[in-house]
Protein backbone atom coordinates (compact mmCIF):
# COMPACT_ATOMS: atom_id res chain seq x y z
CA UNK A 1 67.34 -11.65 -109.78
CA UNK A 2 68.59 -9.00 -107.30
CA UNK A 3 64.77 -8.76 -106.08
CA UNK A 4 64.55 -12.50 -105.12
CA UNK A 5 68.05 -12.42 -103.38
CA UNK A 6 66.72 -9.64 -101.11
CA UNK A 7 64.04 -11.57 -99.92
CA UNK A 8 65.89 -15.01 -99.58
CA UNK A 9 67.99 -12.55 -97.40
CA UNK A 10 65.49 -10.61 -95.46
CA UNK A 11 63.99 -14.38 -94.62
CA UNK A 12 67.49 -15.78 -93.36
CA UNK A 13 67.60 -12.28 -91.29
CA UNK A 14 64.12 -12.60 -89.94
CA UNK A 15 64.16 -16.54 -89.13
CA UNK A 16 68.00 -17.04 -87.31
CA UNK A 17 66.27 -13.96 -85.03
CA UNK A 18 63.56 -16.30 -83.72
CA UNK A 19 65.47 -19.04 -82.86
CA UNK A 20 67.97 -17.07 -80.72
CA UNK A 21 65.56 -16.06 -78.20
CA UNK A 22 65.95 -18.05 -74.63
CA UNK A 23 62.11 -19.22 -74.25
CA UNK A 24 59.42 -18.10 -72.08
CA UNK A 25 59.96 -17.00 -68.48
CA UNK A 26 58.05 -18.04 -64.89
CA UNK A 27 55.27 -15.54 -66.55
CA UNK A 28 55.37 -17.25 -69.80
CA UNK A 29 56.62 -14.50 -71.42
CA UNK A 30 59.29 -15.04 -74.10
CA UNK A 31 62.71 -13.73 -73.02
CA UNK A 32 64.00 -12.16 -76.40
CA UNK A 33 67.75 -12.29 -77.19
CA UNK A 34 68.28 -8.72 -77.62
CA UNK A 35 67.00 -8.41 -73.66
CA UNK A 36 70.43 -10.73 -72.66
CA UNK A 37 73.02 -10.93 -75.54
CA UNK A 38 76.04 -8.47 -75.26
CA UNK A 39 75.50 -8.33 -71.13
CA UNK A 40 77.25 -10.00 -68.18
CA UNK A 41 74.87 -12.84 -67.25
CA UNK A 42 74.49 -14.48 -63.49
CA UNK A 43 72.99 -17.73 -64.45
CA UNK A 44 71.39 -19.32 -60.89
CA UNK A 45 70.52 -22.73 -60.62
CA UNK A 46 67.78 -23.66 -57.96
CA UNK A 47 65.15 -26.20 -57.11
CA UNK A 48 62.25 -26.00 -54.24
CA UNK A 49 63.76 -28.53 -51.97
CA UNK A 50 66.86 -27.01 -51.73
CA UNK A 51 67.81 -25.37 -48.28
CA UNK A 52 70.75 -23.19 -49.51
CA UNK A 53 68.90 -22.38 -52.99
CA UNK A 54 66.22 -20.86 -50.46
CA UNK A 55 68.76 -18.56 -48.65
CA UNK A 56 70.22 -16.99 -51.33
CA UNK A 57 67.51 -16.04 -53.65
CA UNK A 58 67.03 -12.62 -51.32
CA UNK A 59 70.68 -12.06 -52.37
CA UNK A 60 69.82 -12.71 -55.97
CA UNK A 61 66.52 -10.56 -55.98
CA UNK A 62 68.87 -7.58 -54.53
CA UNK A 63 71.50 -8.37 -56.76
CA UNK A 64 69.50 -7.89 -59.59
CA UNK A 65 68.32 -4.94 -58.29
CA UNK A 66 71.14 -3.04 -57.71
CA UNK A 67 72.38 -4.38 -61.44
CA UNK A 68 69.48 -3.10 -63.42
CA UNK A 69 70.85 -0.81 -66.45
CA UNK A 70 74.29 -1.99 -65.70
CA UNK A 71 74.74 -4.54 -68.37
CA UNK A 72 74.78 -7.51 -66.29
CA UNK A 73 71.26 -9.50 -66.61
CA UNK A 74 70.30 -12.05 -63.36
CA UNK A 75 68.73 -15.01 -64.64
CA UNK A 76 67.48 -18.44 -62.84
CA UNK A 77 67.40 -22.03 -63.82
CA UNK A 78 64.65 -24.52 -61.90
CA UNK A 79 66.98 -27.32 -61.68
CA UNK A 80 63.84 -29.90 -62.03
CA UNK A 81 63.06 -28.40 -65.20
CA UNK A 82 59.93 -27.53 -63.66
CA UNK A 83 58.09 -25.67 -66.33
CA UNK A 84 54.22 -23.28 -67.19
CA UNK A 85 52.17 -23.40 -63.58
CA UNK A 86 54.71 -25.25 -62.27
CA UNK A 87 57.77 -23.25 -62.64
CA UNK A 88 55.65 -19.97 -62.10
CA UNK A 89 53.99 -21.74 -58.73
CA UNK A 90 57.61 -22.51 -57.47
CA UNK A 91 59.16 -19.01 -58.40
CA UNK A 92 56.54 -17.29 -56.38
CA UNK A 93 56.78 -19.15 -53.39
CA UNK A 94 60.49 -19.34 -53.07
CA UNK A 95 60.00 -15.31 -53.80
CA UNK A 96 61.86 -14.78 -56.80
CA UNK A 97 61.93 -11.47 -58.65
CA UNK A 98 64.69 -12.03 -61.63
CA UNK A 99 64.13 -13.86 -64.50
CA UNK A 100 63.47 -17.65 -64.35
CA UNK A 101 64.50 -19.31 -67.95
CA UNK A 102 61.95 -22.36 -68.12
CA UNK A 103 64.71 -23.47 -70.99
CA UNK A 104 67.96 -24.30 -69.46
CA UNK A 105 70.39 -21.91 -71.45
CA UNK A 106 73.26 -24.68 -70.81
CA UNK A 107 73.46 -26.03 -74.76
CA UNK A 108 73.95 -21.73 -75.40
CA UNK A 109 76.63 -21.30 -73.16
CA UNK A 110 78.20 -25.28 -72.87
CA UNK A 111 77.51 -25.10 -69.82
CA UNK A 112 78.50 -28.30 -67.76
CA UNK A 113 76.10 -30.31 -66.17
CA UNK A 114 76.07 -30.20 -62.27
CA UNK A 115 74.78 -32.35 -59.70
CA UNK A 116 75.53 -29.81 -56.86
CA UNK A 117 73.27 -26.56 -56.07
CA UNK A 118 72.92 -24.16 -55.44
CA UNK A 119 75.37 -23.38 -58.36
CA UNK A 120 76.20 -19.95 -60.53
CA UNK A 121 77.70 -19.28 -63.46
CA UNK A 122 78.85 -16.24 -64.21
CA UNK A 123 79.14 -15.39 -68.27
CA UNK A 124 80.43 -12.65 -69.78
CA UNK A 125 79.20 -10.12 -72.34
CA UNK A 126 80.41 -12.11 -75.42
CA UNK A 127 78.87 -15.45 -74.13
CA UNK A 128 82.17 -16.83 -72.29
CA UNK A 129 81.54 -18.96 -69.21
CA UNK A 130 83.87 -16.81 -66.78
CA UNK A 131 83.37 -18.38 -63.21
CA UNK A 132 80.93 -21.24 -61.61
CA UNK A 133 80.46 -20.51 -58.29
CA UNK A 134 79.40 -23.57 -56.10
CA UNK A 135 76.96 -22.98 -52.85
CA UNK A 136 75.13 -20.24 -51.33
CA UNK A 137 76.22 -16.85 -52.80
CA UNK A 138 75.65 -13.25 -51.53
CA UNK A 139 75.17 -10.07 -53.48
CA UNK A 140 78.10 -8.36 -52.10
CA UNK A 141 80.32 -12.00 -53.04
CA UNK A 142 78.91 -12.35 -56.50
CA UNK A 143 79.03 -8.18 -57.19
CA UNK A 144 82.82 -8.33 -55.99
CA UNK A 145 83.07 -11.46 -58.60
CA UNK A 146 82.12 -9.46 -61.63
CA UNK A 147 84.47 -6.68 -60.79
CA UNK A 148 87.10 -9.02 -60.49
CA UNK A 149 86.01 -10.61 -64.26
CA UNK A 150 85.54 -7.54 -65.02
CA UNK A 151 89.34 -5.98 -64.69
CA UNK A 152 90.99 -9.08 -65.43
């Protein structure tokens, strides 16, 4: 009895694992859960034709930089829902470096929907939506953001 318990168990542990994960990335590569839970996220939303979306990635491929091993995690969103070749194609020639989700994390985070971009969310480490930040953002604006979050 014990025996088949355990391994009802180890199943539930092993399967509500897979489903947490956030989906492949520009690369196709699956973004595992354990790479974004439990940090600050900067969730970008972005699309080709999208003038201001085009300005600020530099900003958002520096901010990551600066943020690597700091707990907060720089992630994109094509706003088309561009996705494979596509979404991979589009990254590269808009020049991004971070993360691109090709699944919208919205549903994880209720995010709302927006009709306006460029726009950033800003989410803490225990999955709270903390700030959405409408327009063109810099590194040093977003980085002073987080501190802000961060003290409050």
């Amino acid at each position: 009895m014990f025996k088949r318990f355990a391994m009802a168990l180890m199943a539930c542990v092993l399967l509500s694992g897979c489903g947490a994960d956030y989906g492949p990335d520009q690369n196709g590569k699956v973004v595992q859960a354990k790479q974004l839970d439990g940090q600050w996220l900067v969730v970008n939303y972005w699309a080709e034709w999208c003038g201001p979306c085009r300005t600020e990635i530099p900003q958002l491929n520096t901010l990551a930089d600066q943020l690597k091993g700091q707990g907060v995690a720089v992630v994109g969103v094509n706003f088309d829902n561009l996705q494979g070749d596509d979404l991979k194609k589009a990254a590269e020639t808009l020049g991004i470096t971070f993360t691109v989700l090709a699944q919208d994390p919205a549903p994880r985070f209720d995010l709302p929907s927006s009709e306006a971009l460029p726009i950033t969310y800003i989410i803490d480490n225990k999955g709270k939506i903390r700030d959405q930040l409408i327009g063109e953002q810099t590194a040093e604006g977003i980085t002073a953001k987080l501190q802000q979050l961060k003290n409050s």
